[in-house]
Protein backbone atom coordinates (compact mmCIF):
# COMPACT_ATOMS: atom_id res chain seq x y z
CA UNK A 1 0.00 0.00 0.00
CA UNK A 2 1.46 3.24 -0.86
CA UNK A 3 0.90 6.54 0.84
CA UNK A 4 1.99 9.62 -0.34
CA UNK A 5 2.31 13.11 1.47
CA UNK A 6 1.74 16.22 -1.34
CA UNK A 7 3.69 19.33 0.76
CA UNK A 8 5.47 17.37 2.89
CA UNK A 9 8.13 19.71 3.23
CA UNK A 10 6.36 20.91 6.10
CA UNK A 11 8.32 18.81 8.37
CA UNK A 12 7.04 18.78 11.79
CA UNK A 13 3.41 18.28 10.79
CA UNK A 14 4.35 15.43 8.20
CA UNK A 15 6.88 13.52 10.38
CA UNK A 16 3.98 13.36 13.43
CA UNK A 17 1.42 12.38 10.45
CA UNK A 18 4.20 9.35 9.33
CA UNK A 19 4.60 8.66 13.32
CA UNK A 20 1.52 7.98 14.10
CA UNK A 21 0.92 6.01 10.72
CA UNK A 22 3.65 3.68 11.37
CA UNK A 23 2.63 3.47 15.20
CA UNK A 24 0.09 0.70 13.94
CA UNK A 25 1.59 -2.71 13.16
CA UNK A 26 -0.74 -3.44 10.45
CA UNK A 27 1.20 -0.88 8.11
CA UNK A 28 4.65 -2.01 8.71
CA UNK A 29 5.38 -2.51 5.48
CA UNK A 30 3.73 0.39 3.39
CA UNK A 31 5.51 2.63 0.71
CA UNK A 32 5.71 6.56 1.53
CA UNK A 33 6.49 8.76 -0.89
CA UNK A 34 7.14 12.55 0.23
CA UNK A 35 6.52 15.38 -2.72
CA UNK A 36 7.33 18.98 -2.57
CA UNK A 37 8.25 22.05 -4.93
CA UNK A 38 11.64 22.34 -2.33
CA UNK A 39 14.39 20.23 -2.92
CA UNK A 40 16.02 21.66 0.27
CA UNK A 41 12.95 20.25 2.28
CA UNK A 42 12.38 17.17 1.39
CA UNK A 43 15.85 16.37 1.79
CA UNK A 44 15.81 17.37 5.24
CA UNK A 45 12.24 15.37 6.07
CA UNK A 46 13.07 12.52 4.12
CA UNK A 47 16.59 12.32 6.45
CA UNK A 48 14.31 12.99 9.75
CA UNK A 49 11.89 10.24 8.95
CA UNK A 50 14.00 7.58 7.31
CA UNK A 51 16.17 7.95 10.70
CA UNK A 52 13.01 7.54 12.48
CA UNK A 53 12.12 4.41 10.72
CA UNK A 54 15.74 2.38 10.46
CA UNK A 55 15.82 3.44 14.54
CA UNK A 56 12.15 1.84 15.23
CA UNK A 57 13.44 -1.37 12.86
CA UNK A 58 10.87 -1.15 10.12
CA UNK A 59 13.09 -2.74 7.41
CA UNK A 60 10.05 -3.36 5.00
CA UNK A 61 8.53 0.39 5.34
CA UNK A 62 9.94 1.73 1.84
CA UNK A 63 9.85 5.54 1.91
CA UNK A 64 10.98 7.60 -1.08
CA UNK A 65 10.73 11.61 -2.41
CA UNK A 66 9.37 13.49 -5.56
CA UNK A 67 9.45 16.83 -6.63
CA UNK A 68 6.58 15.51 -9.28
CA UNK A 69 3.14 15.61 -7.95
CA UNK A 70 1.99 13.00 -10.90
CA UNK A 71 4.80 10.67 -10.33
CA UNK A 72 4.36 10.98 -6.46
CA UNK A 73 1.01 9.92 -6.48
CA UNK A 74 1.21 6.76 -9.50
CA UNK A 75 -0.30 4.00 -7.56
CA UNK A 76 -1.15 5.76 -4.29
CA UNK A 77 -3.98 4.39 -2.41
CA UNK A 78 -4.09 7.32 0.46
CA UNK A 79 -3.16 10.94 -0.65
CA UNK A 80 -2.44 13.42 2.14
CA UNK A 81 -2.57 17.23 1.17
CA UNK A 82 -0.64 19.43 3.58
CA UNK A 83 0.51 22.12 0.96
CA UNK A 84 0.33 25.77 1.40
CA UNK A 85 0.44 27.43 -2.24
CA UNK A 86 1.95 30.59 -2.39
CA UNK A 87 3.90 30.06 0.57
CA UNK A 88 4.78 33.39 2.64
CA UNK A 89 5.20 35.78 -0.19
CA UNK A 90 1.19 35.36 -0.83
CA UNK A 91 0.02 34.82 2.46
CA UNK A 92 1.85 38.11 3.14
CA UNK A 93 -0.46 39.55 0.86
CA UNK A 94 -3.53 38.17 2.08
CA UNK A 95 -2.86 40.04 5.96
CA UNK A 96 -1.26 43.28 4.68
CA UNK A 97 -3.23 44.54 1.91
CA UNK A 98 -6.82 43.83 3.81
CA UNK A 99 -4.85 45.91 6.57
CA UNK A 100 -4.77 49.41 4.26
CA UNK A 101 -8.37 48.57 4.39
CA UNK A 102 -8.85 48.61 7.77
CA UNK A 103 -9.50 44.71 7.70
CA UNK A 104 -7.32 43.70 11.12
CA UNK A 105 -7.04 39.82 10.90
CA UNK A 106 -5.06 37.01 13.00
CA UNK A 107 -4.84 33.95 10.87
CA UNK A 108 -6.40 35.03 7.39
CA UNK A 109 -6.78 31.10 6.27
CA UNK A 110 -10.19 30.23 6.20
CA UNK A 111 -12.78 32.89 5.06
CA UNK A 112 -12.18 36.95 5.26
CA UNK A 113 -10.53 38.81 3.33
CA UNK A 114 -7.31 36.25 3.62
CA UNK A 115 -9.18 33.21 3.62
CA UNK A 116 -10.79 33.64 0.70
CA UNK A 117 -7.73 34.83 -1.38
CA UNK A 118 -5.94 31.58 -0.08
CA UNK A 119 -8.59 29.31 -1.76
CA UNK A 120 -8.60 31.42 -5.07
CA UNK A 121 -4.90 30.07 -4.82
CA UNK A 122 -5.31 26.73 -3.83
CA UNK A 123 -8.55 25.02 -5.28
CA UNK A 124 -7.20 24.87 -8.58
CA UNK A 125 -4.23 22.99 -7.04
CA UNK A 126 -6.57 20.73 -5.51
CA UNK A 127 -8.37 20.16 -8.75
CA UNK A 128 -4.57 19.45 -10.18
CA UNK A 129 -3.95 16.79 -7.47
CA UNK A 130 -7.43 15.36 -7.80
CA UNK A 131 -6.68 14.99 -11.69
CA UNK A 132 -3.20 13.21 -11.15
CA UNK A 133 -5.01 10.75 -8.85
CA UNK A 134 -8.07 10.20 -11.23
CA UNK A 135 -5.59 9.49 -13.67
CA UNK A 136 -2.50 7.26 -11.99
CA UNK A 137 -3.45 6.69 -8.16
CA UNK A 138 -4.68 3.49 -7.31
CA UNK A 139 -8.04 2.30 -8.36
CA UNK A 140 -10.95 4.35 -5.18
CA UNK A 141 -7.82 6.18 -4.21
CA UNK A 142 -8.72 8.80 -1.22
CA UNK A 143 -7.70 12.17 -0.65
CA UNK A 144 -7.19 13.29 2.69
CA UNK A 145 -6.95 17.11 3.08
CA UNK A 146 -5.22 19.04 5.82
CA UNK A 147 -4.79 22.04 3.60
CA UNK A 148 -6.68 25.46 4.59
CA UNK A 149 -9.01 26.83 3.94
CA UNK A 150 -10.10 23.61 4.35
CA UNK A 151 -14.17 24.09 3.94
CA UNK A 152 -13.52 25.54 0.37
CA UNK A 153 -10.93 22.88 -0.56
CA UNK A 154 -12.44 19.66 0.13
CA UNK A 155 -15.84 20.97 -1.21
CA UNK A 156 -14.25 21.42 -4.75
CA UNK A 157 -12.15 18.21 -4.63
CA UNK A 158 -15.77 16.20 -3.88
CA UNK A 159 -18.05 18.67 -5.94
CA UNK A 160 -15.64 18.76 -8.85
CA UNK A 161 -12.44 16.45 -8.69
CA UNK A 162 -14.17 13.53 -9.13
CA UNK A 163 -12.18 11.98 -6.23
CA UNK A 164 -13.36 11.09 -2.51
CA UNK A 165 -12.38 13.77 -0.34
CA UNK A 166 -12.07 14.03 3.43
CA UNK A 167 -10.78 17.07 5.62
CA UNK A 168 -9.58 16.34 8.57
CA UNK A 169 -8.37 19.24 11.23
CA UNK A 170 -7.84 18.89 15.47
CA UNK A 171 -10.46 22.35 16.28
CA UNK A 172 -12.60 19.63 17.65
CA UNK A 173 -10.00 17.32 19.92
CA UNK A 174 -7.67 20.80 21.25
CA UNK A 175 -11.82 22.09 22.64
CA UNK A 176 -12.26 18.94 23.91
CA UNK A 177 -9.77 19.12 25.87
CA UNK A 178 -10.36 22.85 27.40
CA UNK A 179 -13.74 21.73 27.89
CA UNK A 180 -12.68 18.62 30.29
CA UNK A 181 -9.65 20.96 31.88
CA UNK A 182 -12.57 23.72 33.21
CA UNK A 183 -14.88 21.00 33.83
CA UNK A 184 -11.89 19.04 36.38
CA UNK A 185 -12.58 16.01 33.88
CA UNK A 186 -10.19 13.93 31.94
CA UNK A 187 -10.55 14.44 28.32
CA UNK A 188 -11.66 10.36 27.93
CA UNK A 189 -14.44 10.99 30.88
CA UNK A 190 -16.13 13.77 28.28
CA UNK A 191 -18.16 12.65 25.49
CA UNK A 192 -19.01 15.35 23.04
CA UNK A 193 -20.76 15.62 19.50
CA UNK A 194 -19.31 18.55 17.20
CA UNK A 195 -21.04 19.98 14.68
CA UNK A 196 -21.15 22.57 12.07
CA UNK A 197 -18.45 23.89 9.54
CA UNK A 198 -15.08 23.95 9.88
CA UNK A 199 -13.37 26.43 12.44
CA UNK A 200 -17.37 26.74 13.56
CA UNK A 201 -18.36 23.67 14.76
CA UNK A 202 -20.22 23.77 18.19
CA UNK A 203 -20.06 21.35 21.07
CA UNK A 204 -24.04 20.70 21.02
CA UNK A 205 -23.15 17.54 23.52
CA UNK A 206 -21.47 17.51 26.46
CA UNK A 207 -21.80 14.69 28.94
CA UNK A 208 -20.08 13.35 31.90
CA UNK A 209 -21.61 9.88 33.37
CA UNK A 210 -24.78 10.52 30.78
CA UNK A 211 -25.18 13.86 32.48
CA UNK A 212 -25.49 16.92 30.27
CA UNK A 213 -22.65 19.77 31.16
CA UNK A 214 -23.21 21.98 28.72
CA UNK A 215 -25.10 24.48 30.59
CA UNK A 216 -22.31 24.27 33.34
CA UNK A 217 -19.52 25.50 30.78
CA UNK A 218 -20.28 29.54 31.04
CA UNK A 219 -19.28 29.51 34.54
CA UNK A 220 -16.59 27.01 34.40
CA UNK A 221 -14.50 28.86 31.39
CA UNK A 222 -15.19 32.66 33.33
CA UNK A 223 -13.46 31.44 36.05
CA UNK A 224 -10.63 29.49 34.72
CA UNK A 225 -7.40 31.71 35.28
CA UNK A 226 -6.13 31.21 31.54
CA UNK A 227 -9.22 30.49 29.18
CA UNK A 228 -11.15 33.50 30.89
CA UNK A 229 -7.95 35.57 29.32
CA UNK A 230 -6.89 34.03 26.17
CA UNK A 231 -10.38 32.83 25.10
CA UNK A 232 -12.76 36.03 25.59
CA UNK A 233 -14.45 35.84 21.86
CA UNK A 234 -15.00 31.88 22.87
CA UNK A 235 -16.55 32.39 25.78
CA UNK A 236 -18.72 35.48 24.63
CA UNK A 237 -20.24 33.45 21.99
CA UNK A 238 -21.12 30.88 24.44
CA UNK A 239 -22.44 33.19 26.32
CA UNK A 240 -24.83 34.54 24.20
CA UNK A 241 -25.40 31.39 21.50
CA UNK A 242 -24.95 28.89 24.27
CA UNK A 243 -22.64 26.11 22.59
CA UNK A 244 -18.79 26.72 22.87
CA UNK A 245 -17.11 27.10 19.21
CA UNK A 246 -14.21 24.97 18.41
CA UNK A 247 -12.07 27.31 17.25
CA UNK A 248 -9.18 29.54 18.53
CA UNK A 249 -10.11 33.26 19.90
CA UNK A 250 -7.84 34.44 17.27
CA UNK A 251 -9.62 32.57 14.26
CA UNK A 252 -12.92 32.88 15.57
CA UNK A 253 -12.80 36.75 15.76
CA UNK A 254 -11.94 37.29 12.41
CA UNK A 255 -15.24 35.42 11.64
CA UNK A 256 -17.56 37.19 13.01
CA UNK A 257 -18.71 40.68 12.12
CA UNK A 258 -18.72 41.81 15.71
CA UNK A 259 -15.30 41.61 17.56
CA UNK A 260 -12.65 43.46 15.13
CA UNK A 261 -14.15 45.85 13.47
CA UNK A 262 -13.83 48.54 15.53
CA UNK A 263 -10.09 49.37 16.16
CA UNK A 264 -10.14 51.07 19.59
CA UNK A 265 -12.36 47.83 20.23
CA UNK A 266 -10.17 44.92 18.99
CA UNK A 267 -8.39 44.91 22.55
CA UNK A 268 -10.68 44.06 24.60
CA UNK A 269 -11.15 40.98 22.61
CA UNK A 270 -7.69 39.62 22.51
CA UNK A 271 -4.79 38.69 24.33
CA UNK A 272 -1.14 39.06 23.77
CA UNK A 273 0.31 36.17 25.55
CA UNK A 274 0.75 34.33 22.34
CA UNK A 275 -0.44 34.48 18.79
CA UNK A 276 -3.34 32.32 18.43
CA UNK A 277 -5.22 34.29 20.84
CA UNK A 278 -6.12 37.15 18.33
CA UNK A 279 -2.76 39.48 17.72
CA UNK A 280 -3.04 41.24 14.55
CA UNK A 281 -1.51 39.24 11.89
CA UNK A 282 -0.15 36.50 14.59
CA UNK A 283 -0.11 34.07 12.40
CA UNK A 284 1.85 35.54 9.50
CA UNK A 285 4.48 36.65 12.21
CA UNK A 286 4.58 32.99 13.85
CA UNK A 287 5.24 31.63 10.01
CA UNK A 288 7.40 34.07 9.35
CA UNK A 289 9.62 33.58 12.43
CA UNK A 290 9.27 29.74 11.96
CA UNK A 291 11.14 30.01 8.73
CA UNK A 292 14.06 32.36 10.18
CA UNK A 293 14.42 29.31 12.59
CA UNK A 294 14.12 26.71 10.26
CA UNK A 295 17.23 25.05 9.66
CA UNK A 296 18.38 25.69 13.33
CA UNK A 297 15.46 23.20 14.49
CA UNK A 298 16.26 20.88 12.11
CA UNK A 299 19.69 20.92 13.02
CA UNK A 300 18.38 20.18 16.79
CA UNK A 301 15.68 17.74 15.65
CA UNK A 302 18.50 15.75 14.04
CA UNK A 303 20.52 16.07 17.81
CA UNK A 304 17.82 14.73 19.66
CA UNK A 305 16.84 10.89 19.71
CA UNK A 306 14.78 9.84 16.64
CA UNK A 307 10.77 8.69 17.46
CA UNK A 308 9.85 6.44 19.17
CA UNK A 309 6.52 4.45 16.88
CA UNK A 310 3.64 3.00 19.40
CA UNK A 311 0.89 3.84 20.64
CA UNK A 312 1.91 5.74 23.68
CA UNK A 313 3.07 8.39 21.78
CA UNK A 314 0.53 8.58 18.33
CA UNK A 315 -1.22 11.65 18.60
CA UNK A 316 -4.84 12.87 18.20
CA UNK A 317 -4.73 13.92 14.55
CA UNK A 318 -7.99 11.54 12.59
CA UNK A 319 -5.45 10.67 9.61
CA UNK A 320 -4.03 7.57 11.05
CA UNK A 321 -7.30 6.42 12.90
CA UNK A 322 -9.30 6.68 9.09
CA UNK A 323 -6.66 4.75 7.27
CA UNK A 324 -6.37 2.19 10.49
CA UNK A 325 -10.45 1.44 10.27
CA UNK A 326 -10.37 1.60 6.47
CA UNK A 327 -7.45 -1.41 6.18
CA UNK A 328 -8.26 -3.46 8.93
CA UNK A 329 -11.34 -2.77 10.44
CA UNK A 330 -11.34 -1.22 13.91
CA UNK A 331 -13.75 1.13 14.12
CA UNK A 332 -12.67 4.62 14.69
CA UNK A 333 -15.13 7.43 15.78
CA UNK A 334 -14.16 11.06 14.81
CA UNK A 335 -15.35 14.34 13.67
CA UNK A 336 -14.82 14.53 9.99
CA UNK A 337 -15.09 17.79 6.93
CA UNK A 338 -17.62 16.17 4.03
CA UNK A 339 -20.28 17.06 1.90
CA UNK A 340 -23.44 17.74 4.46
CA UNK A 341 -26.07 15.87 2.03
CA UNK A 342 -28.63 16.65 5.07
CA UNK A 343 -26.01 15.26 8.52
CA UNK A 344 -27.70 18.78 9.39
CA UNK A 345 -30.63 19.33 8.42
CA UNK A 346 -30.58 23.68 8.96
CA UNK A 347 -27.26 23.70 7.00
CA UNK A 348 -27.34 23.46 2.86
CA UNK A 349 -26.88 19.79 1.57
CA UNK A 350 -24.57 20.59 -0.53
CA UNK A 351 -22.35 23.15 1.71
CA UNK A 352 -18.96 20.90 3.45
CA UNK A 353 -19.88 20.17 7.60
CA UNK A 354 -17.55 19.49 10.20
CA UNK A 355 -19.82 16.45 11.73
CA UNK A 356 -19.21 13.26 14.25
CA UNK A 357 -18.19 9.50 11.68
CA UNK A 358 -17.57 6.60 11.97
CA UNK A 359 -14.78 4.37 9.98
CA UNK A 360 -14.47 0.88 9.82
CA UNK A 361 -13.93 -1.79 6.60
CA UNK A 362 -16.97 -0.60 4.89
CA UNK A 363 -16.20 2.89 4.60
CA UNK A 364 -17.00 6.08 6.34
CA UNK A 365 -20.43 6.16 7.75
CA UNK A 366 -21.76 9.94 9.10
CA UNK A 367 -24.58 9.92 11.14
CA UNK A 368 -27.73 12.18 10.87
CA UNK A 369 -27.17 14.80 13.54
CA UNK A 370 -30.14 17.04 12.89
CA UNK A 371 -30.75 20.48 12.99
CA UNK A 372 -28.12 22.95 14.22
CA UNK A 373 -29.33 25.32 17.24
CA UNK A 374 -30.87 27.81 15.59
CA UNK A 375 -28.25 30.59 16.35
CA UNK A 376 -25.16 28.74 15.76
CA UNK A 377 -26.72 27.41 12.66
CA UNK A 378 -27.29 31.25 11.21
CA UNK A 379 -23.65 31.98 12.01
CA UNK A 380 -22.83 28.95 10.30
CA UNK A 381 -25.01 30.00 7.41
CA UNK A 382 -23.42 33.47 6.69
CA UNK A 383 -20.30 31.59 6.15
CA UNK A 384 -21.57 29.16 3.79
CA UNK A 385 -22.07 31.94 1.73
CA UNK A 386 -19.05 33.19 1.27
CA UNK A 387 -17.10 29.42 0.94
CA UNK A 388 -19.51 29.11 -1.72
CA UNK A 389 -19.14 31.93 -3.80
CA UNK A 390 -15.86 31.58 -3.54
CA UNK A 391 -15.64 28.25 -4.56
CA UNK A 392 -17.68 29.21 -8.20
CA UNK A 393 -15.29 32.17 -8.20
CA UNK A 394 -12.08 30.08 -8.33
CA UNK A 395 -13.54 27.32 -10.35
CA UNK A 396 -14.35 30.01 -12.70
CA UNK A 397 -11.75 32.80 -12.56
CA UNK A 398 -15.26 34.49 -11.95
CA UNK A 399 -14.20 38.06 -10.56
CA UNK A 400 -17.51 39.05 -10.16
CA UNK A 401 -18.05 36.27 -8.09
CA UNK A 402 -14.97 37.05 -5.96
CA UNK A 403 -16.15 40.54 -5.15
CA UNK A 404 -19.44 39.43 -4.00
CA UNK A 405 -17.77 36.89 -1.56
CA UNK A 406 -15.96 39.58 -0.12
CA UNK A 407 -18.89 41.64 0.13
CA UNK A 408 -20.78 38.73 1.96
CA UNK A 409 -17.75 38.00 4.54
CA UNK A 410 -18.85 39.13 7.75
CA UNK A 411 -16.11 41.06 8.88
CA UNK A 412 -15.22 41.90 5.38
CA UNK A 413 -18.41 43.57 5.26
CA UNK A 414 -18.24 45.04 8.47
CA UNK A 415 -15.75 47.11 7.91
CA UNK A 416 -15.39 48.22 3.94
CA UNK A 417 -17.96 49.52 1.43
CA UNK A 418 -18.18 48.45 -1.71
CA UNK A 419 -15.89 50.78 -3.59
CA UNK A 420 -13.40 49.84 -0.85
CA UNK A 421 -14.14 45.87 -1.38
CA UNK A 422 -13.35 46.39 -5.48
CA UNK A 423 -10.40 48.34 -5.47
CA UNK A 424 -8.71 46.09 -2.12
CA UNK A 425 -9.80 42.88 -4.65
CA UNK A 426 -8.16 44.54 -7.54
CA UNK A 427 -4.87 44.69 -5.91
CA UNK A 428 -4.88 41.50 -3.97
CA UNK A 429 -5.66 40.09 -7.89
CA UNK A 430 -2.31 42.03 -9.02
CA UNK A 431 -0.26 41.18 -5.91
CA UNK A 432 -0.88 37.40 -6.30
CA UNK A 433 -1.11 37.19 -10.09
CA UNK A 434 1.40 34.53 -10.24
CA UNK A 435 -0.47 32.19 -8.36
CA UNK A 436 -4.17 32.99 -9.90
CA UNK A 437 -3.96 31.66 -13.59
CA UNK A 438 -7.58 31.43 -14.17
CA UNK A 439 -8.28 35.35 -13.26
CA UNK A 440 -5.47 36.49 -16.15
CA UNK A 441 -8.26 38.47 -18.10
CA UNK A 442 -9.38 40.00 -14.51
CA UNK A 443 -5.81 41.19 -13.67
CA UNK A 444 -5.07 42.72 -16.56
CA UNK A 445 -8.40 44.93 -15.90
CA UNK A 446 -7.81 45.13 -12.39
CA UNK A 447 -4.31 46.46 -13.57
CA UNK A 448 -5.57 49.13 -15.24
CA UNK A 449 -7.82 50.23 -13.09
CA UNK A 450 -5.13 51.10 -10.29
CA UNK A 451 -3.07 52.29 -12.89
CA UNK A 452 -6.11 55.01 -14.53
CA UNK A 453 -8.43 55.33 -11.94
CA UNK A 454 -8.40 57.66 -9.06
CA UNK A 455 -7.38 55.60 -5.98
CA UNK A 456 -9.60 55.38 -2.76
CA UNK A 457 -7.38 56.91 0.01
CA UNK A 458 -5.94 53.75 2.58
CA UNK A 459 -4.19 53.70 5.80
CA UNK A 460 -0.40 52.45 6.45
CA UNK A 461 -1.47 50.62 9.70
CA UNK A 462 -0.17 48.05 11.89
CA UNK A 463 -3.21 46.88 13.23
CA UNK A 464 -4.56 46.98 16.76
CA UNK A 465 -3.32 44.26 18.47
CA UNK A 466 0.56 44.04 17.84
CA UNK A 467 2.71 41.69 20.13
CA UNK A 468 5.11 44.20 21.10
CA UNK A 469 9.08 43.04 21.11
């Protein structure tokens, strides 16, 4: 069985997805192949994990690399997506030029004004990979997508790649375990049920020994020393939808039209102890620093003692668990990104949900969970919106279509008119016009536009919420 990893060269995430792979005995003699556009990187993770392996003593685990996507994924029965296309230079784009705008974002990778200029960039990729495994992957071959914005991505792979599509993220296991830590629980004495869309999925269940704890959550996250800092979006919305959100205070802001779109405001909302808790382009500083340190880890990751493969040590992520149930069996309960076709009943059938499955030999089975809360279902809703217009928009190099997701975005919206929406879309076209082939008659237009027209006056600004060094 062969396995390949498309990105890999982001080594810390693919060398914990190969650990945990290779943790279950079953796959002990599988073929990896590792493809990336960097030479540089996959040299370096192909080094990390092939130590890894010879040091747990899987002789028959063949692992090899590619700079080809096609030839990567010839004969490949599991395909994992973990690339990033555009890299910094374009996700640089997406934070600073919705800045001028007034558009103060954290993350920028899932919807706003970011978010929805990374999947103009990466959908037709998706639809590339999807085509290379139609065409040479093994016969049913299965895509598994970690690649943001994940929503957007794995509902074009499933609504038009023609190949079966999962996407998988840990939003649901890292709020599990807050909610058991506030709750004085272990995370295993918490059962929950997720559901929604991805980066907005709500705990709707929450029970300890059958009980129901969800209305006991409000009090226990106010008066947790940390959460009630870090996580003050989080626990707002619970407070006034009821259902804690999976998501990070820093993503979640930036998805709602409420919490950063006033800039005296934005403050009150986040917290500077570390990025992820809302700082103003946190995570395009984190990346950025991660890549001035790059080499040094490596250097130290090659120092310390290779893995250690078992089951002590596999982590949380579902990738593993899906392909264990798949080849032999176990069943594996999760929360899993697919098409909705009605696993909520409030959300649109054809829209991708973040919802509870179940994996054994006979596939992936997702139950019928019903209708959404009526609240959390609306804020889902507006959402769905957007991920779908911008789907048709970069299936279609439709521009139009592009605009009016940006219109729709809630904070997007909040914040910018619409002359201020089409002139911050023309230059995010021009900026990242390498990376946006099927928009080549747009830029050209958009290019003349800045160049002619008379320019709508924007702000040098650093945002509101800058970690200070």
């Amino acid at each position: 069985m062969k396995i390949t990893f498309i990105g890999a060269g982001s080594i810390g995430f693919t060398r914990k997805l190969i650990a945990d792979i290779l943790a279950v005995p079953a796959f002990h003699a599988i073929e990896i192949c590792l493809e990336d556009i960097s030479e540089k990187n996959l040299e370096m993770i192909y080094g990390l994990v092939r130590r890894d392996i010879e040091a747990n003593g899987l002789t028959r685990v063949k692992i090899s690399t590619s700079l080809d996507q096609r030839e990567s994924v010839s004969g490949a029965k599991y395909v994992f997506s973990v690339a990033r296309v555009g890299g910094l230079p374009a996700f640089e784009t997406d934070i600073e030029i919705p800045l001028r705008y007034g558009i103060d974002q954290c993350v920028g990778d899932t919807i706003c004004a970011g978010g929805i200029m990374y999947g103009q960039r990466t959908i037709p990729f998706i639809l590339g990979l999807c085509k290379d495994i139609r065409e040479v992957g093994a016969p049913g071959a299965m895509l598994l997508n970690y690649s943001n914005p994940m929503a957007m991505n794995t509902w074009a792979a499933n609504t038009y790649g023609g190949v079966r599509t999962v996407g998988l993220c840990h939003g649901v296991q890292h709020g599990h375990q807050q909610i058991a830590e506030v709750l004085g629980l272990k995370q295993s004495e918490v059962d929950i049920v997720c559901a929604g869309i991805n980066h907005q999925t709500w705990y709707i269940q929450v029970r300890h020994d059958g009980k129901d704890m969800t209305g006991k959550l409000l009090e226990a996250f106010e008066r947790h020393p940390v959460y009630s800092k870090q996580e003050k979006v989080r626990i707002d919305m619970l407070r006034r939808f009821g259902y804690y959100s999976t998501e990070s205070n820093g993503h979640l802001s930036e998805y709602l039209p409420w919490y950063r779109k006033r800039e005296n405001e934005i403050a009150e909302w986040v917290d500077l102890s570390e990025w992820i808790h809302g700082e103003t382009g946190g995570y395009l500083r984190h990346c950025r620093e991660q890549r001035f340190t790059f080499e040094e880890e490596y250097n130290r990751w090659l120092s310390d003692p290779p893995l250690t493969y078992g089951a002590a040590s596999r982590s949380q992520e579902h990738g593993s668990y899906i392909l264990e149930g798949l080849e032999t069996g176990r069943v594996y309960r999760g929360h899993f990104n697919v098409i909705n076709r009605n696993a909520i009943t409030n959300l649109p059938p054809d829209a991708v949900v973040e919802v509870p499955g179940y994996v054994d030999a006979n596939g992936m089975a997702i139950p019928i969970v019903g209708e959404l809360p009526l609240g959390p279902a609306a804020v889902c809703n507006a959402s769905v919106s957007v991920q779908r217009l911008s789907v048709e928009a970069a299936i279609h190099g439709d521009d139009r279509l592009l605009r009016q997701a940006m219109l729709m975005d809630p904070l997007v919206g909040a914040v910018c008119n619409p002359p201020e929406v089409w002139q911050m879309v023309d230059e995010m076209l021009v900026a990242q016009a390498e990376w946006l082939p099927q928009y080549r008659s747009a830029i050209r237009e958009a290019e003349a536009r800045l160049a002619n027209g008379k320019p709508i006056p924007t702000k040098e600004w650093a945002g509101a919420a800058r970690l200070r060094r």
